[in-house]
N, C-alpha and C. Protein backbone atom coordinates (compact mmCIF):
# COMPACT_ATOMS: atom_id res chain seq x y z
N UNK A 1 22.22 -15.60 19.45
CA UNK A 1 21.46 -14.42 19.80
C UNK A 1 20.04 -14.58 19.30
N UNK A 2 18.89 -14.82 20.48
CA UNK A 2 17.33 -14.76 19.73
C UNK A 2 17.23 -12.77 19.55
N UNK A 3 16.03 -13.60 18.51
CA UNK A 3 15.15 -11.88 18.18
C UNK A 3 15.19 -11.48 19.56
N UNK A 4 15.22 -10.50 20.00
CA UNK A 4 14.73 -9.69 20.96
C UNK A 4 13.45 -8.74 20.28
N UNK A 5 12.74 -8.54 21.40
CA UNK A 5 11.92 -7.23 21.23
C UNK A 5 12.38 -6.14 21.16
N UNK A 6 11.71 -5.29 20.13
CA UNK A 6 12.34 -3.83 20.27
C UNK A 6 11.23 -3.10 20.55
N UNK A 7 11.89 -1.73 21.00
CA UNK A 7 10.96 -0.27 22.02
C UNK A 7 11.21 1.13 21.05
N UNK A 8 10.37 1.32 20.28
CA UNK A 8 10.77 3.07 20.09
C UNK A 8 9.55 4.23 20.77
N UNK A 9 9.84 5.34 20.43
CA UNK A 9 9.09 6.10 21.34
C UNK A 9 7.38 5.61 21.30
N UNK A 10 6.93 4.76 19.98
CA UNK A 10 5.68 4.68 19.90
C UNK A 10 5.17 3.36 19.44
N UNK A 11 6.33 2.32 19.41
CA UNK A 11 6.05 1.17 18.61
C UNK A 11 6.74 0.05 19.50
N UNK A 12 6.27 -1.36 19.50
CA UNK A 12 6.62 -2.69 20.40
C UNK A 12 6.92 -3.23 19.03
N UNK A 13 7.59 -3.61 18.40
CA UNK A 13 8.26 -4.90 17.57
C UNK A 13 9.06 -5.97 18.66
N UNK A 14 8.10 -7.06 18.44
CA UNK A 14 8.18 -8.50 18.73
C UNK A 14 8.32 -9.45 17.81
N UNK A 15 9.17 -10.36 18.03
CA UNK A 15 9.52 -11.37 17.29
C UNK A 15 8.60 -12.10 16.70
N UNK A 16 8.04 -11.99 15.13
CA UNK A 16 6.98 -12.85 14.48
C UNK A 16 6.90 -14.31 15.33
N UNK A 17 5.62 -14.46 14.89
CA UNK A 17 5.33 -15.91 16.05
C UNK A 17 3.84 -16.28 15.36
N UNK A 18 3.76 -17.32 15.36
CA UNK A 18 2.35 -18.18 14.77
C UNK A 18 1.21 -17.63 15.28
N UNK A 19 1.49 -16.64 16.41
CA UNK A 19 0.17 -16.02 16.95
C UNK A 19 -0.08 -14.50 16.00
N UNK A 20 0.83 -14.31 15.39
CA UNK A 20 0.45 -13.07 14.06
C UNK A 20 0.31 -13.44 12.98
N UNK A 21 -0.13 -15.07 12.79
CA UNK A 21 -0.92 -15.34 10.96
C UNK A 21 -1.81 -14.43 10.57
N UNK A 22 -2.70 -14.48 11.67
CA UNK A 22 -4.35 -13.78 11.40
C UNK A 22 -3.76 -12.24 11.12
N UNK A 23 -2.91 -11.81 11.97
CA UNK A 23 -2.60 -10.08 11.60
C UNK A 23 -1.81 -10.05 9.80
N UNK A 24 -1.03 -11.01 9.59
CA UNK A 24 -0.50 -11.00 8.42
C UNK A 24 -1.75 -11.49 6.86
N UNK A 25 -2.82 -12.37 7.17
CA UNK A 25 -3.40 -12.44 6.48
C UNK A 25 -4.37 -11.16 6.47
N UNK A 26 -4.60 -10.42 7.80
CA UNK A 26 -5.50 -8.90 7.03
C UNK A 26 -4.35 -7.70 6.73
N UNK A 27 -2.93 -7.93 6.75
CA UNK A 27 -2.38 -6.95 5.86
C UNK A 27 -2.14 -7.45 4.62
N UNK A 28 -1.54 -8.34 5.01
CA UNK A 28 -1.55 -9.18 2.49
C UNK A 28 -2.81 -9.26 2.09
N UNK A 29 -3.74 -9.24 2.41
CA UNK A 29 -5.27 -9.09 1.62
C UNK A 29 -5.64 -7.69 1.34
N UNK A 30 -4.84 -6.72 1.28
CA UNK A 30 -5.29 -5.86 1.51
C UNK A 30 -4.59 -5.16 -0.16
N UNK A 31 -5.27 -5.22 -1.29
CA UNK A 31 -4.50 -4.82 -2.97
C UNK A 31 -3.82 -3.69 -2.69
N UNK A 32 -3.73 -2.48 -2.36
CA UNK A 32 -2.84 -1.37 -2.22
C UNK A 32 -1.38 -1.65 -1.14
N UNK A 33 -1.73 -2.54 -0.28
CA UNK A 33 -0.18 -3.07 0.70
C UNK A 33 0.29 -3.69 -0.15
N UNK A 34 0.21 -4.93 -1.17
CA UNK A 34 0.51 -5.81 -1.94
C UNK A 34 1.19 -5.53 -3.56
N UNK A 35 0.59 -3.81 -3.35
CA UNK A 35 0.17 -3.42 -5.29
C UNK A 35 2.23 -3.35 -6.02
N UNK A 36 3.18 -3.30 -4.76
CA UNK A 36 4.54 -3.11 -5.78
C UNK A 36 5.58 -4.63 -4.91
N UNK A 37 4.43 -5.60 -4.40
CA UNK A 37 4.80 -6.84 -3.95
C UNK A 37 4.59 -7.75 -5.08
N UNK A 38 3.03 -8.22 -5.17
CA UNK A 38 2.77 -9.28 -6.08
C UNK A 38 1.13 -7.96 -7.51
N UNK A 39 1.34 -6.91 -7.14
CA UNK A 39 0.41 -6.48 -7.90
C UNK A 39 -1.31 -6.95 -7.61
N UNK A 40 -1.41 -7.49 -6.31
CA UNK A 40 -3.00 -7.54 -6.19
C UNK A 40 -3.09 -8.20 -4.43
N UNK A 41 -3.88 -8.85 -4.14
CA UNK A 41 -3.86 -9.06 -2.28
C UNK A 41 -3.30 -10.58 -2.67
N UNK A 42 -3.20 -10.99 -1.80
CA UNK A 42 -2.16 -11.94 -1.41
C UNK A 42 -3.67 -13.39 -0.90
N UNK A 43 -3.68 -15.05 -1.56
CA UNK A 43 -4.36 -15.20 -0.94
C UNK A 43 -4.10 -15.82 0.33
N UNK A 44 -4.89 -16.02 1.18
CA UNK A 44 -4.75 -17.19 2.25
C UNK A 44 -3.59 -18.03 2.16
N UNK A 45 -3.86 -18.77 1.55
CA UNK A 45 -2.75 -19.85 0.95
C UNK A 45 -1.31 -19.48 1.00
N UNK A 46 -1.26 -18.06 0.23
CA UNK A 46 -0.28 -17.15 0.39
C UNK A 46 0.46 -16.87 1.48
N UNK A 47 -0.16 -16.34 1.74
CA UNK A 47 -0.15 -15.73 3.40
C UNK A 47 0.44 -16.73 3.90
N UNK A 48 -0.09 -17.80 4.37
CA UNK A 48 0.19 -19.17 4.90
C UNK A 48 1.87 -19.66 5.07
N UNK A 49 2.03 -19.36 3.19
CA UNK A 49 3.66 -19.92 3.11
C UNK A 49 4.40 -19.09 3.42
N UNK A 50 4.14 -17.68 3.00
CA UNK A 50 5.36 -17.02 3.72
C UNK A 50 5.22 -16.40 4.97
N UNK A 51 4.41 -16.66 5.03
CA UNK A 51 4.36 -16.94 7.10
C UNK A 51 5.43 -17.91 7.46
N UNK A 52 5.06 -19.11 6.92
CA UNK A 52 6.40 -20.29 7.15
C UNK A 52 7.76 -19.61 7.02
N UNK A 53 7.63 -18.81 5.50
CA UNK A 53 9.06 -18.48 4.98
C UNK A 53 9.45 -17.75 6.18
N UNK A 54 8.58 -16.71 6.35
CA UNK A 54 9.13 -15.45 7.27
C UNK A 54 9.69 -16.50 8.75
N UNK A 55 9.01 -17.19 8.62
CA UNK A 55 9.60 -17.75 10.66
C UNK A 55 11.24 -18.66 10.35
N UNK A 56 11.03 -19.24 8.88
CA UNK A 56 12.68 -19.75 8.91
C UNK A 56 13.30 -18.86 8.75
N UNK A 57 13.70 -17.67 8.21
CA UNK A 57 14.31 -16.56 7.78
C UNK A 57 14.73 -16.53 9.08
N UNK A 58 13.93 -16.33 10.09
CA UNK A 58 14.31 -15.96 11.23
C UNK A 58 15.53 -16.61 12.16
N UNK A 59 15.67 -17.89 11.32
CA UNK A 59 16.47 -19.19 11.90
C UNK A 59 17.85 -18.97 11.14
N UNK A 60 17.86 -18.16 10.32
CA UNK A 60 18.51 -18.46 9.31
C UNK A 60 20.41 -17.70 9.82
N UNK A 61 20.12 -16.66 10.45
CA UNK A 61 21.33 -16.03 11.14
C UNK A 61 20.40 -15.50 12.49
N UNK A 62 21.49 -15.80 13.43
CA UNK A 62 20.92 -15.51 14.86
C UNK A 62 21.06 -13.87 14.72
N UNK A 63 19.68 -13.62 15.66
CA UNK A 63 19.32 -12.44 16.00
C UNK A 63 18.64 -11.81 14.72
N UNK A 64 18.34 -12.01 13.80
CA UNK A 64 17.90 -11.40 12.78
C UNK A 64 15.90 -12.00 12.13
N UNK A 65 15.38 -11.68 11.34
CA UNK A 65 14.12 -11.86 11.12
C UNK A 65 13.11 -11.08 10.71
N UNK A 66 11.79 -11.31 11.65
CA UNK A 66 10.37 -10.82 11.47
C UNK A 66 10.20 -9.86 12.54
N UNK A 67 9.68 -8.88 12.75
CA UNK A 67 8.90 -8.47 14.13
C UNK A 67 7.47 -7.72 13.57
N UNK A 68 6.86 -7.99 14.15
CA UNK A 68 5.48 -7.57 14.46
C UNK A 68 4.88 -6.90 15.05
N UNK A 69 4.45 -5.26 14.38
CA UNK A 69 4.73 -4.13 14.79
C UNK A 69 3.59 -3.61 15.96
N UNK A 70 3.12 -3.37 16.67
CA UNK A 70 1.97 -2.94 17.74
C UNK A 70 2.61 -1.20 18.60
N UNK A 71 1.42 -0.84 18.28
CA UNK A 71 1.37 0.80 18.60
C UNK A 71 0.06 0.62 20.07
N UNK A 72 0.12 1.51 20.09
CA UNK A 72 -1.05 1.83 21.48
C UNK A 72 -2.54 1.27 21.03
N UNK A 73 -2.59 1.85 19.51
CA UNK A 73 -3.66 1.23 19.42
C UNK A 73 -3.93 0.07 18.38
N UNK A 74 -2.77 -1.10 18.36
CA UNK A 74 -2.76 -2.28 17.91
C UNK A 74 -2.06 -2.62 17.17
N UNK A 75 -2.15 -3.45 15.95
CA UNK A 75 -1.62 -3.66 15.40
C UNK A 75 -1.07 -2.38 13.88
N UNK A 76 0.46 -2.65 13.92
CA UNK A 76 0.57 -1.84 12.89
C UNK A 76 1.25 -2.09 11.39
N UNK A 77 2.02 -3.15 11.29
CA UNK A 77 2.62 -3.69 10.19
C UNK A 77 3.69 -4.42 10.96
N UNK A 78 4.59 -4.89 9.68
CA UNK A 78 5.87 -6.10 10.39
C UNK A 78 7.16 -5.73 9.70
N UNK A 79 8.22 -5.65 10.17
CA UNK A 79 9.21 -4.89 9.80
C UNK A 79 9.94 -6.13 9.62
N UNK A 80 11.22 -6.25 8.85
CA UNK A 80 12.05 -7.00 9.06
C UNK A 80 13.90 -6.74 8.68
N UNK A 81 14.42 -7.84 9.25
CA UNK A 81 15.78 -7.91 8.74
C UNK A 81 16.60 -8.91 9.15
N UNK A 82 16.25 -9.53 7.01
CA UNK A 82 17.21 -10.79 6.87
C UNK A 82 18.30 -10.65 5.88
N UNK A 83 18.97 -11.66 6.32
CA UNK A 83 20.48 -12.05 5.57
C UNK A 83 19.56 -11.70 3.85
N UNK A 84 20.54 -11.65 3.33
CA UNK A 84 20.08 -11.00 1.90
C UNK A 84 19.92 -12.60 1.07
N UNK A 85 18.48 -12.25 0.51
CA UNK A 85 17.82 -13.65 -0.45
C UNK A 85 17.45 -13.04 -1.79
N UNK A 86 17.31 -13.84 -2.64
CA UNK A 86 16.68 -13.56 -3.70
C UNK A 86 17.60 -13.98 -4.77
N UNK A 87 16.87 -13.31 -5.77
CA UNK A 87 17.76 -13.46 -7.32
C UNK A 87 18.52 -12.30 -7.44
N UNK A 88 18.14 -10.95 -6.74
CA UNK A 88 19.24 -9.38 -7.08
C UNK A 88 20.16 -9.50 -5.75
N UNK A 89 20.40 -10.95 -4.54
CA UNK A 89 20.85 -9.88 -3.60
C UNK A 89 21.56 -11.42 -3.20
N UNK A 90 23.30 -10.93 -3.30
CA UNK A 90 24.29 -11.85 -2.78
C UNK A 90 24.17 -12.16 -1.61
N UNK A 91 24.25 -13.19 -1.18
CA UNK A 91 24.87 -13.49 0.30
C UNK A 91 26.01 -13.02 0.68
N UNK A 92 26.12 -12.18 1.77
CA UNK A 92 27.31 -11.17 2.02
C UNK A 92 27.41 -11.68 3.71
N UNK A 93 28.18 -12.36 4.02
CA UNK A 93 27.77 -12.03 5.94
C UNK A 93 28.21 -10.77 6.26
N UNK A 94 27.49 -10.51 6.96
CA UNK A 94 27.63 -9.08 7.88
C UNK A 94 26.33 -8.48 6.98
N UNK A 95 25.54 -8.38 6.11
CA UNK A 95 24.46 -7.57 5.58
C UNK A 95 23.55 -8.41 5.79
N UNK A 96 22.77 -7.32 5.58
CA UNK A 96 20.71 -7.52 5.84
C UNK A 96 20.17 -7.08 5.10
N UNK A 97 18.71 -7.18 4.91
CA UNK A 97 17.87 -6.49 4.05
C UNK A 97 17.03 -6.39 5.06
N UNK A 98 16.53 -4.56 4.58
CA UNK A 98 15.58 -4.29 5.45
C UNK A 98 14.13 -4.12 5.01
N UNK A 99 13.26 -4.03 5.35
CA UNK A 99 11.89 -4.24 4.96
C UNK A 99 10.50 -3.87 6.18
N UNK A 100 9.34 -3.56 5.64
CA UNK A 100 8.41 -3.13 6.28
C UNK A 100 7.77 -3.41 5.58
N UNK A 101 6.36 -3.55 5.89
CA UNK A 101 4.89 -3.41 5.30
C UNK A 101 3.94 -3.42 6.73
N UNK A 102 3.33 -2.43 6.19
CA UNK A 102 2.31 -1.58 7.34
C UNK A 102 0.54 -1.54 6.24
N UNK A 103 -0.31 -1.84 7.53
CA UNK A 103 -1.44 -1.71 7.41
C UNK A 103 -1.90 -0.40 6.59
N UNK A 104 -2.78 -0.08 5.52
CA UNK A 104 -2.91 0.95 4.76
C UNK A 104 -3.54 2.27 5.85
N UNK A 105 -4.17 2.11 6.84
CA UNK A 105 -4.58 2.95 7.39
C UNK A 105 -3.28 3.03 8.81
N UNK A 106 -2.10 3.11 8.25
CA UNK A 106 -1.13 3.58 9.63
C UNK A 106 -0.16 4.09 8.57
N UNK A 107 -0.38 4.26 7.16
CA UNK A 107 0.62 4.56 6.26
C UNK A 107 1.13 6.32 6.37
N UNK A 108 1.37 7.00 6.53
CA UNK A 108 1.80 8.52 6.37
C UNK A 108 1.61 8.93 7.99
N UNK A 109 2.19 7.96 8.99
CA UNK A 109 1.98 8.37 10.04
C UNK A 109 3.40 8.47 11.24
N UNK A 110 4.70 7.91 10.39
CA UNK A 110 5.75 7.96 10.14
C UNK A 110 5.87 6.48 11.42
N UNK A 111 5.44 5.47 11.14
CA UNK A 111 5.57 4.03 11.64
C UNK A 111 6.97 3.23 10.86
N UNK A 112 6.44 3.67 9.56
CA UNK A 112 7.34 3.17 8.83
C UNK A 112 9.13 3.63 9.04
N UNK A 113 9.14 4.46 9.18
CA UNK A 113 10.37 5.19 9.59
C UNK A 113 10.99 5.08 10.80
N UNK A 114 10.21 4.90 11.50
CA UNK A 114 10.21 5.07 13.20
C UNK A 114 11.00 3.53 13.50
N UNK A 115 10.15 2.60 12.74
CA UNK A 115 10.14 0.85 13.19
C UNK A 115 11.39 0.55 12.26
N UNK A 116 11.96 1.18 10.92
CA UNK A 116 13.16 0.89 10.31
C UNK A 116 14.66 1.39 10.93
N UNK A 117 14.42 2.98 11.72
CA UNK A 117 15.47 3.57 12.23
C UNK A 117 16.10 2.52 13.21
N UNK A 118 14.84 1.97 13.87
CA UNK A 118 15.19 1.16 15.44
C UNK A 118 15.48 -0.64 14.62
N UNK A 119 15.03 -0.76 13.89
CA UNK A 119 16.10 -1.76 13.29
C UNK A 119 17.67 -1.73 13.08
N UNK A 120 17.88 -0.12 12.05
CA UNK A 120 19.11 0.06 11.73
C UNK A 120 19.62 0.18 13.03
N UNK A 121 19.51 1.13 14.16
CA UNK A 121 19.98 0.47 15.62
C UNK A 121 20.42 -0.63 16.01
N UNK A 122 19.48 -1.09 15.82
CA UNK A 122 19.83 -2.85 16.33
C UNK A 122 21.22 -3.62 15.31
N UNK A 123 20.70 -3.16 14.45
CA UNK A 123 21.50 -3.94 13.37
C UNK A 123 22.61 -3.70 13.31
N UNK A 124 23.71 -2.31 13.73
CA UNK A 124 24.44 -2.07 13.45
C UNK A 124 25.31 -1.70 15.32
N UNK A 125 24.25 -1.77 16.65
CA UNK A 125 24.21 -1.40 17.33
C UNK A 125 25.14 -3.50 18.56
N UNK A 126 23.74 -3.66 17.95
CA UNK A 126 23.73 -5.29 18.43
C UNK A 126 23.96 -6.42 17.95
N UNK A 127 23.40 -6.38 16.68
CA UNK A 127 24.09 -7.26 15.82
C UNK A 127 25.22 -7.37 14.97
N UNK A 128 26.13 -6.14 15.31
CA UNK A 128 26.94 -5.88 14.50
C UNK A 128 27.08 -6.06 13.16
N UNK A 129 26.01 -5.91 12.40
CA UNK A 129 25.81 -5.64 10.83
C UNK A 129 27.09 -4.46 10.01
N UNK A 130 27.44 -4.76 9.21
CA UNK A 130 28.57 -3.81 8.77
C UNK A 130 27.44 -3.29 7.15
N UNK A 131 26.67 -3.43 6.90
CA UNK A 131 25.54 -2.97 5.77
C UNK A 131 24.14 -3.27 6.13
N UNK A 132 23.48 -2.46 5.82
CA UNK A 132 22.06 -2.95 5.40
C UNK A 132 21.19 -2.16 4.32
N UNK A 133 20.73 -2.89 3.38
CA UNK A 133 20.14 -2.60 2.18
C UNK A 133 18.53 -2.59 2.11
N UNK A 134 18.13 -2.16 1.39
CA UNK A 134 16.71 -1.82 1.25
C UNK A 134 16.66 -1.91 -0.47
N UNK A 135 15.75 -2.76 -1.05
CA UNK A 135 15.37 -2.57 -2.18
C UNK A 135 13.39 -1.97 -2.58
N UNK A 136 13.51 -1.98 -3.87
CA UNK A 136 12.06 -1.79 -3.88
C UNK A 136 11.31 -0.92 -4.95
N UNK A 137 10.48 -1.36 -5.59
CA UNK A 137 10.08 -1.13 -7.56
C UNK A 137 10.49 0.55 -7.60
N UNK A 138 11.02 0.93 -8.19
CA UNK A 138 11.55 2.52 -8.53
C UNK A 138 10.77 3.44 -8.29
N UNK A 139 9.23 2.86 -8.79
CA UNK A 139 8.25 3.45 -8.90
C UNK A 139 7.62 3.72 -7.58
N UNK A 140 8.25 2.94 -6.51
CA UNK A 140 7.49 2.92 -5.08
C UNK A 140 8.20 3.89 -4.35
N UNK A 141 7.59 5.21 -5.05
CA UNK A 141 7.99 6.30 -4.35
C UNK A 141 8.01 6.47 -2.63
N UNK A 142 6.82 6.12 -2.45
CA UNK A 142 6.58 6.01 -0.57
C UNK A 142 7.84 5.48 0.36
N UNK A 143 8.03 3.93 -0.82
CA UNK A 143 9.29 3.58 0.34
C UNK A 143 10.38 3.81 0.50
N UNK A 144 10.79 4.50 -1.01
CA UNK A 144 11.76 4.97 -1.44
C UNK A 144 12.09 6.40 -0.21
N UNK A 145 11.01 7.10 -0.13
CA UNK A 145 10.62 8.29 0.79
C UNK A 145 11.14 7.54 2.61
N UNK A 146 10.58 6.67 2.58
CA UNK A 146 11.21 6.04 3.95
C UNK A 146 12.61 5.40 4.53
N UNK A 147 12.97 5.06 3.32
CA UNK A 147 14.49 4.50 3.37
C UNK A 147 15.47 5.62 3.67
N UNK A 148 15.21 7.02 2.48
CA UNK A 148 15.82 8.25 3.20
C UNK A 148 15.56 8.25 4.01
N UNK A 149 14.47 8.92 4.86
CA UNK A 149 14.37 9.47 5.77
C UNK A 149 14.88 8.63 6.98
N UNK A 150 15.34 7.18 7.14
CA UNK A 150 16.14 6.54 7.67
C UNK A 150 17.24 6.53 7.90
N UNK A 151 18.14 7.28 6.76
CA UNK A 151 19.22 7.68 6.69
C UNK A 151 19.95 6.66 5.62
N UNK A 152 18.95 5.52 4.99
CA UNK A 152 19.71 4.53 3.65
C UNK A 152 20.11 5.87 2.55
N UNK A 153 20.85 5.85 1.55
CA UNK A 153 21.05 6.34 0.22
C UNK A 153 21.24 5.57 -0.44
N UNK A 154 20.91 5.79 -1.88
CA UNK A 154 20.49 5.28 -3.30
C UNK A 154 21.76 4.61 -3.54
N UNK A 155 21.67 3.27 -3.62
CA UNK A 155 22.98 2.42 -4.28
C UNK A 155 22.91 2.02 -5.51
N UNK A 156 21.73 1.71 -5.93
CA UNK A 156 21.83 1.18 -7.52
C UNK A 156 20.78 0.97 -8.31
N UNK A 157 20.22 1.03 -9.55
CA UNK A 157 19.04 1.27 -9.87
C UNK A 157 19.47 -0.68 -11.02
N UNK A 158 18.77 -1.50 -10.76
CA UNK A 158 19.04 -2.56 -11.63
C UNK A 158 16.98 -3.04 -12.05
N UNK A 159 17.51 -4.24 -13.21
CA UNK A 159 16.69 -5.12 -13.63
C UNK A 159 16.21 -6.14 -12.76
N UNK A 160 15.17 -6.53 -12.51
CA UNK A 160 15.12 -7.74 -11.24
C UNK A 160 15.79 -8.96 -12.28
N UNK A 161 16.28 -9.90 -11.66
CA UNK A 161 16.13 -11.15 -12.19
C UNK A 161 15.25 -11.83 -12.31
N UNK A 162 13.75 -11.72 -10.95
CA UNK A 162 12.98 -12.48 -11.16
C UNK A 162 11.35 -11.52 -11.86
N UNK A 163 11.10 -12.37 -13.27
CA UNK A 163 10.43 -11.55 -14.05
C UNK A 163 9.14 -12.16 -14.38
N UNK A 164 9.22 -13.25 -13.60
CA UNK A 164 8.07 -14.54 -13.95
C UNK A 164 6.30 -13.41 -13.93
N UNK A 165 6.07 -13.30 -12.88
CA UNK A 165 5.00 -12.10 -12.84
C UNK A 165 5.11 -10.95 -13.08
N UNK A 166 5.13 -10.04 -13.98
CA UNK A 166 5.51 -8.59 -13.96
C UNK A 166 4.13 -8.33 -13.60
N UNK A 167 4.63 -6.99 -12.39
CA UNK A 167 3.28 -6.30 -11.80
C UNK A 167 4.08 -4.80 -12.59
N UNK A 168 2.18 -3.91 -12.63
CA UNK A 168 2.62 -2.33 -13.25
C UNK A 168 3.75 -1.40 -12.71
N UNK A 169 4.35 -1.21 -13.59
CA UNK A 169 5.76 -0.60 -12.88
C UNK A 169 6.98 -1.08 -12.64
N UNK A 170 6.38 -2.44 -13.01
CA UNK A 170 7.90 -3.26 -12.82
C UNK A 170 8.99 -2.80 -14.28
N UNK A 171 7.87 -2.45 -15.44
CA UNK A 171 9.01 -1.94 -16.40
C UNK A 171 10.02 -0.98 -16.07
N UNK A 172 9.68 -0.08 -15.10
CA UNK A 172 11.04 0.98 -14.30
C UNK A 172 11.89 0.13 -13.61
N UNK A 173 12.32 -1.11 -13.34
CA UNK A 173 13.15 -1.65 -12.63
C UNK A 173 13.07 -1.50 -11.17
N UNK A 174 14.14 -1.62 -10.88
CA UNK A 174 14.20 -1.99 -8.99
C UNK A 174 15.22 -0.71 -8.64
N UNK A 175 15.24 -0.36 -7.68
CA UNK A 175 16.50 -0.05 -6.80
C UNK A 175 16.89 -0.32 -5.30
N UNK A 176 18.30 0.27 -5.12
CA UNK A 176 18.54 -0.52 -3.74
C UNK A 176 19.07 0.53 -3.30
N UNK A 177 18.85 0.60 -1.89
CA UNK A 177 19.05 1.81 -1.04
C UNK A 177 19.92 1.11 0.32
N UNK A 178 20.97 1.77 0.78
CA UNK A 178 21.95 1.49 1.30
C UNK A 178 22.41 2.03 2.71
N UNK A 179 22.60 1.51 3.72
CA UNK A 179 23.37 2.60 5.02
C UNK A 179 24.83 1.23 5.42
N UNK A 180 26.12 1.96 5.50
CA UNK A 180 26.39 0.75 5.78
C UNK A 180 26.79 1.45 7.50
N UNK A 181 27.27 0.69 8.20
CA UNK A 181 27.81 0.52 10.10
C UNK A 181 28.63 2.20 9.98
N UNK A 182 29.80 2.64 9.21
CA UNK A 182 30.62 3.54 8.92
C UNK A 182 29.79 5.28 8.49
N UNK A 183 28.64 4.88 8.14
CA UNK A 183 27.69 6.09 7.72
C UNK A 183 27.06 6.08 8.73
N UNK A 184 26.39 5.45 9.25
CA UNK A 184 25.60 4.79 10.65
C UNK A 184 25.96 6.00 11.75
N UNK A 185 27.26 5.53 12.18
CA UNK A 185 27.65 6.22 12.56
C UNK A 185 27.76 7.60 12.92
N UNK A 186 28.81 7.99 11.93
CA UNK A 186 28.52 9.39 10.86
C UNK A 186 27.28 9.87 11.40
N UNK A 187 25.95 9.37 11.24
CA UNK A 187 24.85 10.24 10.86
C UNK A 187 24.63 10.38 12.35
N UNK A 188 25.31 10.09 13.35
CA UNK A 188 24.47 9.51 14.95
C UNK A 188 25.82 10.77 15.71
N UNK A 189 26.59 11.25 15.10
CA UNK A 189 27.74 11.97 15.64
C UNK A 189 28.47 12.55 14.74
N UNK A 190 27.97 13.62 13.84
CA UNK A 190 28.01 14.16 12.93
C UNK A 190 29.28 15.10 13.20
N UNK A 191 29.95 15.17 14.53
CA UNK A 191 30.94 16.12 14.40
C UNK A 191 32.04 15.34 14.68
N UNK A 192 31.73 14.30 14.67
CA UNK A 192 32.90 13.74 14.59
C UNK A 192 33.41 11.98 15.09
């Protein structure tokens, strides 16, 4: 199964592609998109590799990845959902991690919400995902604010494992926010 494109009432997510470096290097340069990522803008260089990272991710379980968010009037951030990586997050098949980062001037305009709901769709719709998780610094109230309003709930409040850079706020720890296929549901046919 490739990425497909996705449609919500106001947003085109397309499958990341080497033709959105330049859009990803003016959102990671940007210190307030970056400030509960790496604590400052991201450089070039940066940008660069996990551009790479982000396009294998994409390889990594069919149908799953990057998309690259565009509204009417352009570009808006890049949403994603991959098999679960890191140092806090098991390899589980059937789960994802979900994720966004949006341009600072499209932030409180409910993109973020809009481009995660139509993931959890997909994910649980097409890809038959049986979980998908959302983590993100405790302190990052905003996304924390978006994951609800998605319909994730609060699964667990932990320590990161990876501590090499502490950015401000990282002393509050992490948490992880949760919807699995069975709530999904639930929330889409509430009577039954």
């Amino acid at each position: 199964m490739d990425q497909p494109t996705l449609r919500t009432r106001r947003l085109t997510l397309v499958p990341l592609a080497d033709e959105h470096l330049e859009l990803e290097v003016r959102l990671d340069s940007d210190p307030e998109v970056m400030r509960y990522l790496i604590g400052r803008a991201a450089s070039r260089a940066e940008v660069e590799r996990a551009h790479r990272r982000r396009l294998a991710a994409a390889r990594e379980v069919p149908g799953l990845g990057f998309w690259a968010g565009f509204a009417a009037a352009g570009f808006v951030g890049w949403w994603i959902l991959q098999p679960p990586h890191g140092p806090d997050q098991v390899k589980t098949p059937g789960e994802a991690d979900l994720g966004y980062r949006l341009l600072r001037s499209r932030w409180r305009q409910g993109y973020a919400t809009e481009g995660a709901c139509e993931l959890l769709r997909y994910a649980f719709e097409d890809v038959g995902l049986d979980r998908v998780f959302a983590p993100t610094m405790a302190v990052n109230t905003a996304s924390r604010a978006t994951m609800s309003a998605a319909g994730l709930t609060f699964a667990r409040a932990f320590t990161s494992a990876a501590d090499d850079d502490p950015i401000p706020g990282a002393e509050h720890g992490e948490v992880e926010y949760e919807l699995s296929r069975a709530a999904w549901l639930a929330q889409r046919n509430p009577s039954g």
